[in-house]
N, C-alpha and C. Protein backbone atom coordinates (compact mmCIF):
# COMPACT_ATOMS: atom_id res chain seq x y z
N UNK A 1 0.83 -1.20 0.00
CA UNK A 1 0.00 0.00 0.00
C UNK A 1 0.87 1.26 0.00
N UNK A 2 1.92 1.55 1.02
CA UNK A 2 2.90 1.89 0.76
C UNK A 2 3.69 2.28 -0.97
N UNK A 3 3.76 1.52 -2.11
CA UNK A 3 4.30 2.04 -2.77
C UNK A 3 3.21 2.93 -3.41
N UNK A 4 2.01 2.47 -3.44
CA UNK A 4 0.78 3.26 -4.57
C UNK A 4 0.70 4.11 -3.77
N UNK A 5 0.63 4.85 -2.33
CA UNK A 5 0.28 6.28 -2.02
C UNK A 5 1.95 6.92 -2.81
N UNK A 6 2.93 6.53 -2.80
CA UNK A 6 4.12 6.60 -3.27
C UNK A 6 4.03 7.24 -4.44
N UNK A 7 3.58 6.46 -5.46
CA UNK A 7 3.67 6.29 -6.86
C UNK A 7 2.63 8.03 -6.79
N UNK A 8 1.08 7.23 -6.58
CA UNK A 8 0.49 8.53 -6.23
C UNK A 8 1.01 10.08 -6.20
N UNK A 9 2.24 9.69 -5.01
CA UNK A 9 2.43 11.55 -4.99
C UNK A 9 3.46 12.15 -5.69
N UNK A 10 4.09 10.66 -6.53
CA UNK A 10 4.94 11.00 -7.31
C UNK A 10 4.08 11.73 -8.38
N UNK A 11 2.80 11.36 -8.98
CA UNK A 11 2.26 12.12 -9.90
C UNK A 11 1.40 12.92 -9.91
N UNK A 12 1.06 13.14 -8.41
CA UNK A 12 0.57 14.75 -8.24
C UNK A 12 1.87 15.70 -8.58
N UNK A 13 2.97 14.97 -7.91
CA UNK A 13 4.28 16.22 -7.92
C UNK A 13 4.85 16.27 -9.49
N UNK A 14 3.86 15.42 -10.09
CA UNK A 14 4.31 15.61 -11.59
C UNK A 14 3.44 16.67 -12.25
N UNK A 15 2.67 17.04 -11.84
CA UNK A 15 1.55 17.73 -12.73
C UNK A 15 1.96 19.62 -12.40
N UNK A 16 1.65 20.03 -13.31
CA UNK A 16 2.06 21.41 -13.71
C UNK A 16 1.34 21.60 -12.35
N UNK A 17 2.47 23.61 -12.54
CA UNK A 17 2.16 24.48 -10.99
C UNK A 17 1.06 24.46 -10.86
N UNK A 18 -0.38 24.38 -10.10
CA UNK A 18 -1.73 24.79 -10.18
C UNK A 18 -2.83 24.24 -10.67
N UNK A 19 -2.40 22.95 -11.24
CA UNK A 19 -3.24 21.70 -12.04
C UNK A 19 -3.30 21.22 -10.66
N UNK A 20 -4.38 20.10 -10.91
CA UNK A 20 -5.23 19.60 -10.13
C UNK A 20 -5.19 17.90 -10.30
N UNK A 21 -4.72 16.86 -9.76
CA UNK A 21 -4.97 15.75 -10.52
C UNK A 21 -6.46 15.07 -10.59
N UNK A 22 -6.96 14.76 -11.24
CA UNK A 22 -8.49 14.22 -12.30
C UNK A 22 -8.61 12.75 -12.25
N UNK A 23 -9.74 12.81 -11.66
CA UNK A 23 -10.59 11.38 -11.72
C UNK A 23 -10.70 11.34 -13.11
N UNK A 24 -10.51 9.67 -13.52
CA UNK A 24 -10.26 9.45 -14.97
C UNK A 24 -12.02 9.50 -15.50
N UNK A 25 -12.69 10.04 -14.84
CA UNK A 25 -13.93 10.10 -15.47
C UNK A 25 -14.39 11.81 -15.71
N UNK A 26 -13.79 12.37 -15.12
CA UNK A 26 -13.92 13.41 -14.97
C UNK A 26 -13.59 14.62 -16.16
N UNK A 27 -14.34 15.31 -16.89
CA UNK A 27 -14.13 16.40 -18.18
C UNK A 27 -12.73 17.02 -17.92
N UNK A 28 -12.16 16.99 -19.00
CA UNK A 28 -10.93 18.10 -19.19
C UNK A 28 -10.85 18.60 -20.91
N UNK A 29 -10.17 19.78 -20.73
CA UNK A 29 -9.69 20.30 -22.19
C UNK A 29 -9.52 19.41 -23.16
N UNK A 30 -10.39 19.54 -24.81
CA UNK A 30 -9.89 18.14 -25.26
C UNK A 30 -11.26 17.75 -26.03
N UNK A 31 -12.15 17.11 -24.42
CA UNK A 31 -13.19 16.74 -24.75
C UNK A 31 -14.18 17.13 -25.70
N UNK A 32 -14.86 16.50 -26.65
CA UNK A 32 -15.79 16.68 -27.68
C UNK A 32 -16.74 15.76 -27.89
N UNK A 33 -17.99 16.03 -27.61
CA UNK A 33 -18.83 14.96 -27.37
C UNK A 33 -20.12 15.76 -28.26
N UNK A 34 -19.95 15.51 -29.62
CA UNK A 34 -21.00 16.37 -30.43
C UNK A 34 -21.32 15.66 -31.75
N UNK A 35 -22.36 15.95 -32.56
CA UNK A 35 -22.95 14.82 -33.51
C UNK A 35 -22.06 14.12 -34.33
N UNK A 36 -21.06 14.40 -34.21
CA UNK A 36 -19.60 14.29 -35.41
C UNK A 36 -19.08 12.92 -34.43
N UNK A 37 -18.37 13.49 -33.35
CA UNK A 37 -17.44 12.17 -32.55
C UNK A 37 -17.43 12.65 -31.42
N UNK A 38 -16.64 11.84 -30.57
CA UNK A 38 -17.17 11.40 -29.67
C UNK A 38 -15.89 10.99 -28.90
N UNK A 39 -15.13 12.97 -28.12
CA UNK A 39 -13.67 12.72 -27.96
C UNK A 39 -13.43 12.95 -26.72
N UNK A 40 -13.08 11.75 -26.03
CA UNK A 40 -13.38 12.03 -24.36
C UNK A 40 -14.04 10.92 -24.12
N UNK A 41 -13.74 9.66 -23.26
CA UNK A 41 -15.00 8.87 -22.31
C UNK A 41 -15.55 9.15 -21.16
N UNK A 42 -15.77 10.38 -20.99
CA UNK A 42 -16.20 10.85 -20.03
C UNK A 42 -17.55 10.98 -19.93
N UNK A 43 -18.34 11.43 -18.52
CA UNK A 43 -19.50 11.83 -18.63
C UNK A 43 -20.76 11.07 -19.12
N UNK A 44 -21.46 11.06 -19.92
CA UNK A 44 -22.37 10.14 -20.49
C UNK A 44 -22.00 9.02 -21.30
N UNK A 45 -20.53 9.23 -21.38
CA UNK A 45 -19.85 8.59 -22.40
C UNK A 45 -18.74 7.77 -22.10
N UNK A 46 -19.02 7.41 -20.24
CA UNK A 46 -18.04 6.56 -19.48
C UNK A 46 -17.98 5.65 -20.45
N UNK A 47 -19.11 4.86 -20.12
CA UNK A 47 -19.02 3.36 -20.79
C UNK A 47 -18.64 2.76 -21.86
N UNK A 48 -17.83 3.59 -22.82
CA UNK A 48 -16.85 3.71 -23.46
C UNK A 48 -15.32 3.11 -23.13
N UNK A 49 -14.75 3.57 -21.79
CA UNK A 49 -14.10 3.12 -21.49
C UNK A 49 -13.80 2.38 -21.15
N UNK A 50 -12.41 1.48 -20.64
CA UNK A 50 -12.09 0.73 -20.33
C UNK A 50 -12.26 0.31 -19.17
N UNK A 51 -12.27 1.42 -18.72
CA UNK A 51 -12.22 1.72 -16.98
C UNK A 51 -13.55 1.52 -16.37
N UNK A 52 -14.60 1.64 -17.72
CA UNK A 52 -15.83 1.44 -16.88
C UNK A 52 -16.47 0.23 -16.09
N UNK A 53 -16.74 0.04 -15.00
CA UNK A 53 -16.84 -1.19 -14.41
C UNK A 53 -18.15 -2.16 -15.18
N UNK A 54 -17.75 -2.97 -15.33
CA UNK A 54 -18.67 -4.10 -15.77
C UNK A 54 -17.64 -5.45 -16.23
N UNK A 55 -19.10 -6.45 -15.16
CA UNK A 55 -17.86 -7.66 -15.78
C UNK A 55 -17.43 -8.51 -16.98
N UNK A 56 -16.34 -8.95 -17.40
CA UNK A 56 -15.87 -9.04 -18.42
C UNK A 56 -15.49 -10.61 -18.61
N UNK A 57 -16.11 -11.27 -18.66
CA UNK A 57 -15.13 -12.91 -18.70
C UNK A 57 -14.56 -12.90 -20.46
N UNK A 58 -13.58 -12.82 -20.07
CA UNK A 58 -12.15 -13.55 -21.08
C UNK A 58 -11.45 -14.71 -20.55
N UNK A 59 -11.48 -15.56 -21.32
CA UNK A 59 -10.64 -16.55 -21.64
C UNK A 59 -10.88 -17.56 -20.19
N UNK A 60 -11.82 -17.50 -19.92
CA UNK A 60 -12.54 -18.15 -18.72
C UNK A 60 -12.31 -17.76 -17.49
N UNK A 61 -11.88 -16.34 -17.01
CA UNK A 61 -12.22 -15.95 -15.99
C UNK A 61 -13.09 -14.83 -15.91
N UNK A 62 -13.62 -14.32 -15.17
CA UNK A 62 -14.45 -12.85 -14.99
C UNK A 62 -13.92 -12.13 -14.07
N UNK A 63 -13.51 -10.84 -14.84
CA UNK A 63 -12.54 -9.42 -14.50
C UNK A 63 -13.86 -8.67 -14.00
N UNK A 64 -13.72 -7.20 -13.22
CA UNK A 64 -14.69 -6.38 -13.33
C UNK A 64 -14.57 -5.44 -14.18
N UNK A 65 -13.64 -5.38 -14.91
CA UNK A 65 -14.01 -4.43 -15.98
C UNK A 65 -12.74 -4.70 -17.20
N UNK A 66 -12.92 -4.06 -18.24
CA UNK A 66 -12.35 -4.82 -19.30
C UNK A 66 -11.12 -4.34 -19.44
N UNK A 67 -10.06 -3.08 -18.40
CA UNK A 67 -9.29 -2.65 -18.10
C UNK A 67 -8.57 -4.20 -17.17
N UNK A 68 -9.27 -4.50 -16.35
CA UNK A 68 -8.43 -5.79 -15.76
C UNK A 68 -8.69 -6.85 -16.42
N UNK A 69 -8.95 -7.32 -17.50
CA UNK A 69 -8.63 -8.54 -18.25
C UNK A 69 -7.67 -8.37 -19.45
N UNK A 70 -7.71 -6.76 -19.67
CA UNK A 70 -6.59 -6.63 -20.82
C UNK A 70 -4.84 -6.91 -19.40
N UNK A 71 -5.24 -5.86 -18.75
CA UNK A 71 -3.98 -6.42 -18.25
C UNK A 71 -3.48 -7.43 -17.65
N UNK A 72 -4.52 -8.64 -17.14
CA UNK A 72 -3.97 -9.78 -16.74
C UNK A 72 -3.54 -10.27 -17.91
N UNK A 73 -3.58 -9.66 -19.11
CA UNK A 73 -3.82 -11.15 -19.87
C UNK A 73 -2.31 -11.25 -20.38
N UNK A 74 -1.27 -9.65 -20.11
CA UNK A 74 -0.29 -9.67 -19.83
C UNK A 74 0.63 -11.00 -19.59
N UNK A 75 0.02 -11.70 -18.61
CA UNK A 75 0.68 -12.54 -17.97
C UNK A 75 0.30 -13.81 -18.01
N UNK A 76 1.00 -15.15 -17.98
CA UNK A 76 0.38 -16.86 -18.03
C UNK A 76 -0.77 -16.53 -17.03
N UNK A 77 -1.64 -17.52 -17.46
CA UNK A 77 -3.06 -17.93 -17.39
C UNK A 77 -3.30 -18.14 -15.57
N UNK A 78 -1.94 -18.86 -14.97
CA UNK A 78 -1.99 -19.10 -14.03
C UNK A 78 -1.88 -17.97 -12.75
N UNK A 79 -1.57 -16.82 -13.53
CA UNK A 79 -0.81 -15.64 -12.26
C UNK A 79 -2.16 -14.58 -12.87
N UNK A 80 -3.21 -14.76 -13.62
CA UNK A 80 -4.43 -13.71 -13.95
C UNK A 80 -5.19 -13.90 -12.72
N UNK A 81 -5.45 -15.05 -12.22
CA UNK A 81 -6.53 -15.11 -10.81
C UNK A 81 -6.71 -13.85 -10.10
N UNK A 82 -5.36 -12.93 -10.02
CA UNK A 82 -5.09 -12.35 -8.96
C UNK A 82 -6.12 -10.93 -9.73
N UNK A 83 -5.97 -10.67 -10.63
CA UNK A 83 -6.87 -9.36 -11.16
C UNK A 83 -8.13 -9.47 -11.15
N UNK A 84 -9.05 -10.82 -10.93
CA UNK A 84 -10.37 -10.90 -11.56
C UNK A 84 -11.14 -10.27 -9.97
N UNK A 85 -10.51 -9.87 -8.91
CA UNK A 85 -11.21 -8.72 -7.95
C UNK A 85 -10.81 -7.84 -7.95
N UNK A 86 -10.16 -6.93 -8.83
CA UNK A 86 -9.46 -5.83 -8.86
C UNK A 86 -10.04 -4.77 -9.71
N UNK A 87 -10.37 -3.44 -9.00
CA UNK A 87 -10.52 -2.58 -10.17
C UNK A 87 -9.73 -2.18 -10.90
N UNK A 88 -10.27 -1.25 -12.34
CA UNK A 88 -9.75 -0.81 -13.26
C UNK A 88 -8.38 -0.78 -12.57
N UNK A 89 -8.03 0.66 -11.69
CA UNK A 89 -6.78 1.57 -11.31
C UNK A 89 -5.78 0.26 -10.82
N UNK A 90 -6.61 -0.72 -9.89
CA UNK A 90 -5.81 -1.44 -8.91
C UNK A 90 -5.03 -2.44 -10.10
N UNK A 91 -5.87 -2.90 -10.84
CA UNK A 91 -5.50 -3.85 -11.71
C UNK A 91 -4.47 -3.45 -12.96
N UNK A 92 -4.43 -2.41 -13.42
CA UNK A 92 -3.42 -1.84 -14.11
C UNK A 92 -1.77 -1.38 -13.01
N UNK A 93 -2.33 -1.09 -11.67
CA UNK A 93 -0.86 -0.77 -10.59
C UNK A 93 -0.32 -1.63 -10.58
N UNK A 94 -0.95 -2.89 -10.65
CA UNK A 94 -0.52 -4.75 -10.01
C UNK A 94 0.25 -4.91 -11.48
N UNK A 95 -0.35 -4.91 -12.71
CA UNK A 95 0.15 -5.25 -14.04
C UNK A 95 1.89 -4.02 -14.24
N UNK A 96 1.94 -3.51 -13.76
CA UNK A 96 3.00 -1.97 -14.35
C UNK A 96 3.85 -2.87 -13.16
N UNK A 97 3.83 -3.37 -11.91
CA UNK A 97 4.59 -3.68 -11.04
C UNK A 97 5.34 -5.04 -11.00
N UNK A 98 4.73 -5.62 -12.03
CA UNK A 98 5.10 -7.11 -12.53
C UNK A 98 6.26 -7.19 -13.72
N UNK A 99 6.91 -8.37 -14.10
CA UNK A 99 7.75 -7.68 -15.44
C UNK A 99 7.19 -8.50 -16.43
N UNK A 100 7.12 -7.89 -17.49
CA UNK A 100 6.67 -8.69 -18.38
C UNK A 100 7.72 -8.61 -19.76
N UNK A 101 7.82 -9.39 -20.71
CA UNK A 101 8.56 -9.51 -22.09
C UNK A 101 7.91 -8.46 -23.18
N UNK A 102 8.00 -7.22 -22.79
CA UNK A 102 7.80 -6.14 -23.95
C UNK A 102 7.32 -6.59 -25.18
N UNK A 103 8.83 -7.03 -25.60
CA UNK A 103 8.59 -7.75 -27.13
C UNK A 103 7.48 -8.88 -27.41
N UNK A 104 7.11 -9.89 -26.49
CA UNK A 104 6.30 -10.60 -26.72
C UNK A 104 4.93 -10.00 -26.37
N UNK A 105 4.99 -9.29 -25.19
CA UNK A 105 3.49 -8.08 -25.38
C UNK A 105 3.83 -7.48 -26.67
N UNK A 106 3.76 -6.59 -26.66
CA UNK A 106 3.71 -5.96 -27.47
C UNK A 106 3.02 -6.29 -29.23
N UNK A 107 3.72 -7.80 -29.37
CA UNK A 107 3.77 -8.50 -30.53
C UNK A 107 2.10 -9.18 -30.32
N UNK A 108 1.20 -8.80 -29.54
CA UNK A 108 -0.22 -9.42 -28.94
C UNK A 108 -1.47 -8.48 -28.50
N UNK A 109 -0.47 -6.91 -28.17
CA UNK A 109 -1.56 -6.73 -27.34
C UNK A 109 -2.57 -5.84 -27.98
N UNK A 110 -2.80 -5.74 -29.86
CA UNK A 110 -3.25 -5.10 -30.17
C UNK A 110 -4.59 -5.91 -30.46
N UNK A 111 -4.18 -7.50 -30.61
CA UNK A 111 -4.91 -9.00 -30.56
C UNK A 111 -6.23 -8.73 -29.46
N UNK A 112 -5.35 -8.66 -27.94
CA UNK A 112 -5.93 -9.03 -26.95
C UNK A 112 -6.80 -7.65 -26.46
N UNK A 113 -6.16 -6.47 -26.87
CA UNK A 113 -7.68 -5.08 -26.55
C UNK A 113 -9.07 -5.93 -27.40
N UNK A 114 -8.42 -6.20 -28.89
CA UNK A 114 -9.84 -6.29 -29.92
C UNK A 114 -10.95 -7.05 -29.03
N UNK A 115 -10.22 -8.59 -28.26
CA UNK A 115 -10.76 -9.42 -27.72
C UNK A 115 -11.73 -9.01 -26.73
N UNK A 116 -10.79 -8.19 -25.92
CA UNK A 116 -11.37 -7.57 -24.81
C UNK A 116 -12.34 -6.80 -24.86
N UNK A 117 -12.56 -6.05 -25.61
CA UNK A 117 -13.38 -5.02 -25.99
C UNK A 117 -14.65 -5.92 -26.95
N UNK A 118 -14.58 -6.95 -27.62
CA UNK A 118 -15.81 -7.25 -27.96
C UNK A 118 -16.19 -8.14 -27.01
N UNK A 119 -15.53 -8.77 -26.25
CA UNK A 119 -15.87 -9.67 -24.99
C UNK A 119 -17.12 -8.48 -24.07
N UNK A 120 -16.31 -7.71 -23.74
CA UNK A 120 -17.39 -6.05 -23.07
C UNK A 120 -18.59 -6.14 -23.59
N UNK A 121 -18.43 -5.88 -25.12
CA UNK A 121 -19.66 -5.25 -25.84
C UNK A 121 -21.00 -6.84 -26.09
N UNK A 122 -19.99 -7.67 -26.18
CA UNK A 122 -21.33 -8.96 -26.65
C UNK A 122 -21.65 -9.55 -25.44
N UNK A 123 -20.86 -9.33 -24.10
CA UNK A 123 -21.51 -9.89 -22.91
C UNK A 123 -22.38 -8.84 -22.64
N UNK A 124 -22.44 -7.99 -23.04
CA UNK A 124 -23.68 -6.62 -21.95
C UNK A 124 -24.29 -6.18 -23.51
N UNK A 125 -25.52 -6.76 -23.45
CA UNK A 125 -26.03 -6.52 -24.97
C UNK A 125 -26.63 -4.99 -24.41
N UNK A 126 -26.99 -4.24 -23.13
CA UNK A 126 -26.90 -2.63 -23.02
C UNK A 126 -26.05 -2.21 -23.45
N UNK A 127 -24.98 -2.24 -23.34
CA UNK A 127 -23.35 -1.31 -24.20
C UNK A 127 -23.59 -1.71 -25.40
N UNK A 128 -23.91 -2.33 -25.97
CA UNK A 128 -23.94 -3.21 -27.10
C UNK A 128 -24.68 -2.08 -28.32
N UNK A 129 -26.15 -1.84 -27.33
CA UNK A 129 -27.12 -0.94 -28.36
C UNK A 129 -26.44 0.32 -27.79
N UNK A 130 -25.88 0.85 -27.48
CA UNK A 130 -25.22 2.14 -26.38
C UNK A 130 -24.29 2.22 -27.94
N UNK A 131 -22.90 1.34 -27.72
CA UNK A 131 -22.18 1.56 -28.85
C UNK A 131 -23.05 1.86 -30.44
N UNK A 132 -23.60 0.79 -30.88
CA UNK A 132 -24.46 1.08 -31.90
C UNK A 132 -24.92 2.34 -32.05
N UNK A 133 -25.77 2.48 -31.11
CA UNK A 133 -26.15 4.08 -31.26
C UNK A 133 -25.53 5.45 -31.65
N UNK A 134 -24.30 5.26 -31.55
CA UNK A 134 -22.99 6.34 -31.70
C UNK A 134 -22.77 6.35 -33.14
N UNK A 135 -23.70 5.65 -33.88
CA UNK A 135 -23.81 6.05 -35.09
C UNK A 135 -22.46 5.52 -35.98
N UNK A 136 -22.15 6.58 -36.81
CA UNK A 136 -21.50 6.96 -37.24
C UNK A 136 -19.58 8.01 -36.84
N UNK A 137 -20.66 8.30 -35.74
CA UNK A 137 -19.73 9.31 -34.89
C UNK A 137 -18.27 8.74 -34.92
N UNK A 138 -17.13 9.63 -35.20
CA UNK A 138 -15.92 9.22 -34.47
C UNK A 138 -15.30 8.80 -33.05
N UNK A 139 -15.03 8.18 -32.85
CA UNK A 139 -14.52 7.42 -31.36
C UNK A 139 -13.18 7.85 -31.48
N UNK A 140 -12.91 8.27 -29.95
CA UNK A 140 -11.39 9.38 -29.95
C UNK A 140 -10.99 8.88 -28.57
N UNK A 141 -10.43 8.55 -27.99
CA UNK A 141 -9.77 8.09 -26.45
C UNK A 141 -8.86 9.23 -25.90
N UNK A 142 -9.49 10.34 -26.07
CA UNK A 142 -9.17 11.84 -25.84
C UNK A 142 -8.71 11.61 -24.71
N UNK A 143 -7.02 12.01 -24.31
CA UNK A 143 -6.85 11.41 -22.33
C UNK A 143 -5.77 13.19 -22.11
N UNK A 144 -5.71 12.86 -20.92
CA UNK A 144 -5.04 13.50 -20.30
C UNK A 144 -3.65 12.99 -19.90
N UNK A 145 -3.72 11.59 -19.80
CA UNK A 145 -2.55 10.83 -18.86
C UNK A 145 -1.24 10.76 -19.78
N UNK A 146 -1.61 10.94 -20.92
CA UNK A 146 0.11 11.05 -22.18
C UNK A 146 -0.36 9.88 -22.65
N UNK A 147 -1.27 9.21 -22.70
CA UNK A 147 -1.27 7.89 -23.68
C UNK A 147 -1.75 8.24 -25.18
N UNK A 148 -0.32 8.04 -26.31
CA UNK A 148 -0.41 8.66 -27.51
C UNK A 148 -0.83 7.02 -28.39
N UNK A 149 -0.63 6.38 -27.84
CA UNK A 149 -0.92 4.86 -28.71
C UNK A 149 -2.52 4.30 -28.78
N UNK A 150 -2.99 4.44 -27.48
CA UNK A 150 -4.13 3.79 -27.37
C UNK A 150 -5.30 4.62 -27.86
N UNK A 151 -4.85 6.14 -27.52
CA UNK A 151 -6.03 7.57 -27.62
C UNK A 151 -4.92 8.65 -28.24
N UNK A 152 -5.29 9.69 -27.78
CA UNK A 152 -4.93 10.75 -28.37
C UNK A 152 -4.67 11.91 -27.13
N UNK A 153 -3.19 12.46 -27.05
CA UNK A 153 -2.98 13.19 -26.12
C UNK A 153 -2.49 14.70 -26.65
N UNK A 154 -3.23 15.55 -26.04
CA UNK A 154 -2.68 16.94 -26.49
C UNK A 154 -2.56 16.96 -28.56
N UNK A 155 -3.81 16.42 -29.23
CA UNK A 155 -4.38 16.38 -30.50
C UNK A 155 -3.14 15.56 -30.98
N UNK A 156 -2.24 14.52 -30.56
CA UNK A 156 -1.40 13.82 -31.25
C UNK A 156 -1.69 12.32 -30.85
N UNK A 157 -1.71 11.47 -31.53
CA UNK A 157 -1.44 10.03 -31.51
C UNK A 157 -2.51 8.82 -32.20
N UNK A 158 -2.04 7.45 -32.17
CA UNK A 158 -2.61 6.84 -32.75
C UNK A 158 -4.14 5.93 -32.84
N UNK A 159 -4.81 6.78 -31.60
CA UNK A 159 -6.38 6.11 -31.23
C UNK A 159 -6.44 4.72 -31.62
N UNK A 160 -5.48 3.58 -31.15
CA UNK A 160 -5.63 2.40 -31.40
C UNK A 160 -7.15 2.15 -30.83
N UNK A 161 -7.37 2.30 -29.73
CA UNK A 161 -9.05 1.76 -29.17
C UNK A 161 -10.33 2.74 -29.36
N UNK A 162 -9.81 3.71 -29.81
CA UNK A 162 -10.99 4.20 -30.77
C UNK A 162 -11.19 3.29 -31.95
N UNK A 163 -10.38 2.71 -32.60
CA UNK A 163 -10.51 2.80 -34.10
C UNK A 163 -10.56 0.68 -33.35
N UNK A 164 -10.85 0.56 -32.24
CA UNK A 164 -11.06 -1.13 -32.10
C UNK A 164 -12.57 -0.82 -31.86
N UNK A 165 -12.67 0.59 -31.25
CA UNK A 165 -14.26 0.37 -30.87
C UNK A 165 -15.18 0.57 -31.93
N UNK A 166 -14.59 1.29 -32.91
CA UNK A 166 -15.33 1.31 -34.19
C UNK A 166 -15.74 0.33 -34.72
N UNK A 167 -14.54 -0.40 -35.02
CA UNK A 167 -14.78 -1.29 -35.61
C UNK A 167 -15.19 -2.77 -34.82
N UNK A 168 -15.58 -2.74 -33.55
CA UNK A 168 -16.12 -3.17 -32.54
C UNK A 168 -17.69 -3.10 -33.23
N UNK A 169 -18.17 -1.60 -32.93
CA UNK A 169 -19.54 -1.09 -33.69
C UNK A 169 -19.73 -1.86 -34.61
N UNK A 170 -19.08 -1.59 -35.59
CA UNK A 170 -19.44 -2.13 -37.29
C UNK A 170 -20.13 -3.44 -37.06
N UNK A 171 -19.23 -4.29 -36.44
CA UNK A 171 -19.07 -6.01 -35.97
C UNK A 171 -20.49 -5.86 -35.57
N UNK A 172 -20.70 -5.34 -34.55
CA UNK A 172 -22.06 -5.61 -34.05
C UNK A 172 -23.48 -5.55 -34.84
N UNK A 173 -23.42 -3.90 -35.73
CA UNK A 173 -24.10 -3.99 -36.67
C UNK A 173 -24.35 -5.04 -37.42
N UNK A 174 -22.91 -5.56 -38.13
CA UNK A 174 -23.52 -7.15 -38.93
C UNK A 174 -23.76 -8.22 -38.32
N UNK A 175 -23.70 -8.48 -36.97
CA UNK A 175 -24.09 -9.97 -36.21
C UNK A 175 -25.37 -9.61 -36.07
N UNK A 176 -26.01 -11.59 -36.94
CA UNK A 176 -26.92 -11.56 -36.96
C UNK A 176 -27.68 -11.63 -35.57
């Protein structure tokens, strides 16, 4: 417990003079949530995220949310037990504190979001018509935290899980 209040004040003491650190649900600069897309999971538009709690069974266990089954899955089958009571935050601290083979993540984990994320959407047929509904709209993983791979930070990077949830959407549209 000790290292996460740690880690913690290491990244309050990271954040500019007079900033405030932000519940990951919480609106910041950025956000765009208008007939076009849909930039930011915030607000009405949690359940979008990863982070949003709901449970998730992958690969035969059940996570509470689809943030802790992407990151157990990090690891052999046998050492995941430990995430499937863990929230979002807790379950990503436990995964960053473990070591894992970069190269062999890495070489998977664009595999294991897709998984994860339609695992979310076809177990909770509510998110299901929720996503659908978003139309057309662009999906943007608008963050604050510097993640340029997964979303988009400060209007730069590669919205990998926007562009899984899209095409997450689409999927759903054609299942019969």
């Amino acid at each position: 417990m000790k290292l996460f209040g740690y880690i913690g004040l290491v990244l309050l003491c990271a954040l500019p003079a007079g900033a405030k650190a932000r519940a990951w649900d919480e609106p910041f600069p950025g956000v765009v949530q208008d007939t076009q897309s849909i930039r930011g999971f915030v607000g009405d538009y949690r359940w979008l995220s990863n982070f949003y709690s709901c449970g998730v069974n992958y690969e035969g266990l059940m996570y509470q949310s689809a943030e802790a089954a992407y990151q157990a899955a990090k690891f052999p089958w046998a050492e995941r037990q430990a995430f499937t009571g863990l929230d979002p935050d807790a379950a990503k601290k436990l995964a960053h504190a473990k070591p894992i083979d970069d190269a062999k993540w890495n070489a998977r984990k664009d595999r294991v979001m897709r998984e994860v994320v339609w695992a979310k959407f076809s177990q909770h047929s509510e998110l299901a018509v929720r996503l659908v509904a978003t139309g057309a709209r662009y999906l943007e993983e608008t963050n604050w935290w510097n993640d340029p791979y997964w979303g988009v930070y400060q209007g730069k990077g590669a919205n990998v899980l926007g562009k899984i949830l899209m095409e997450t959407r689409a999927r759903l549209v054609r299942k019969p």
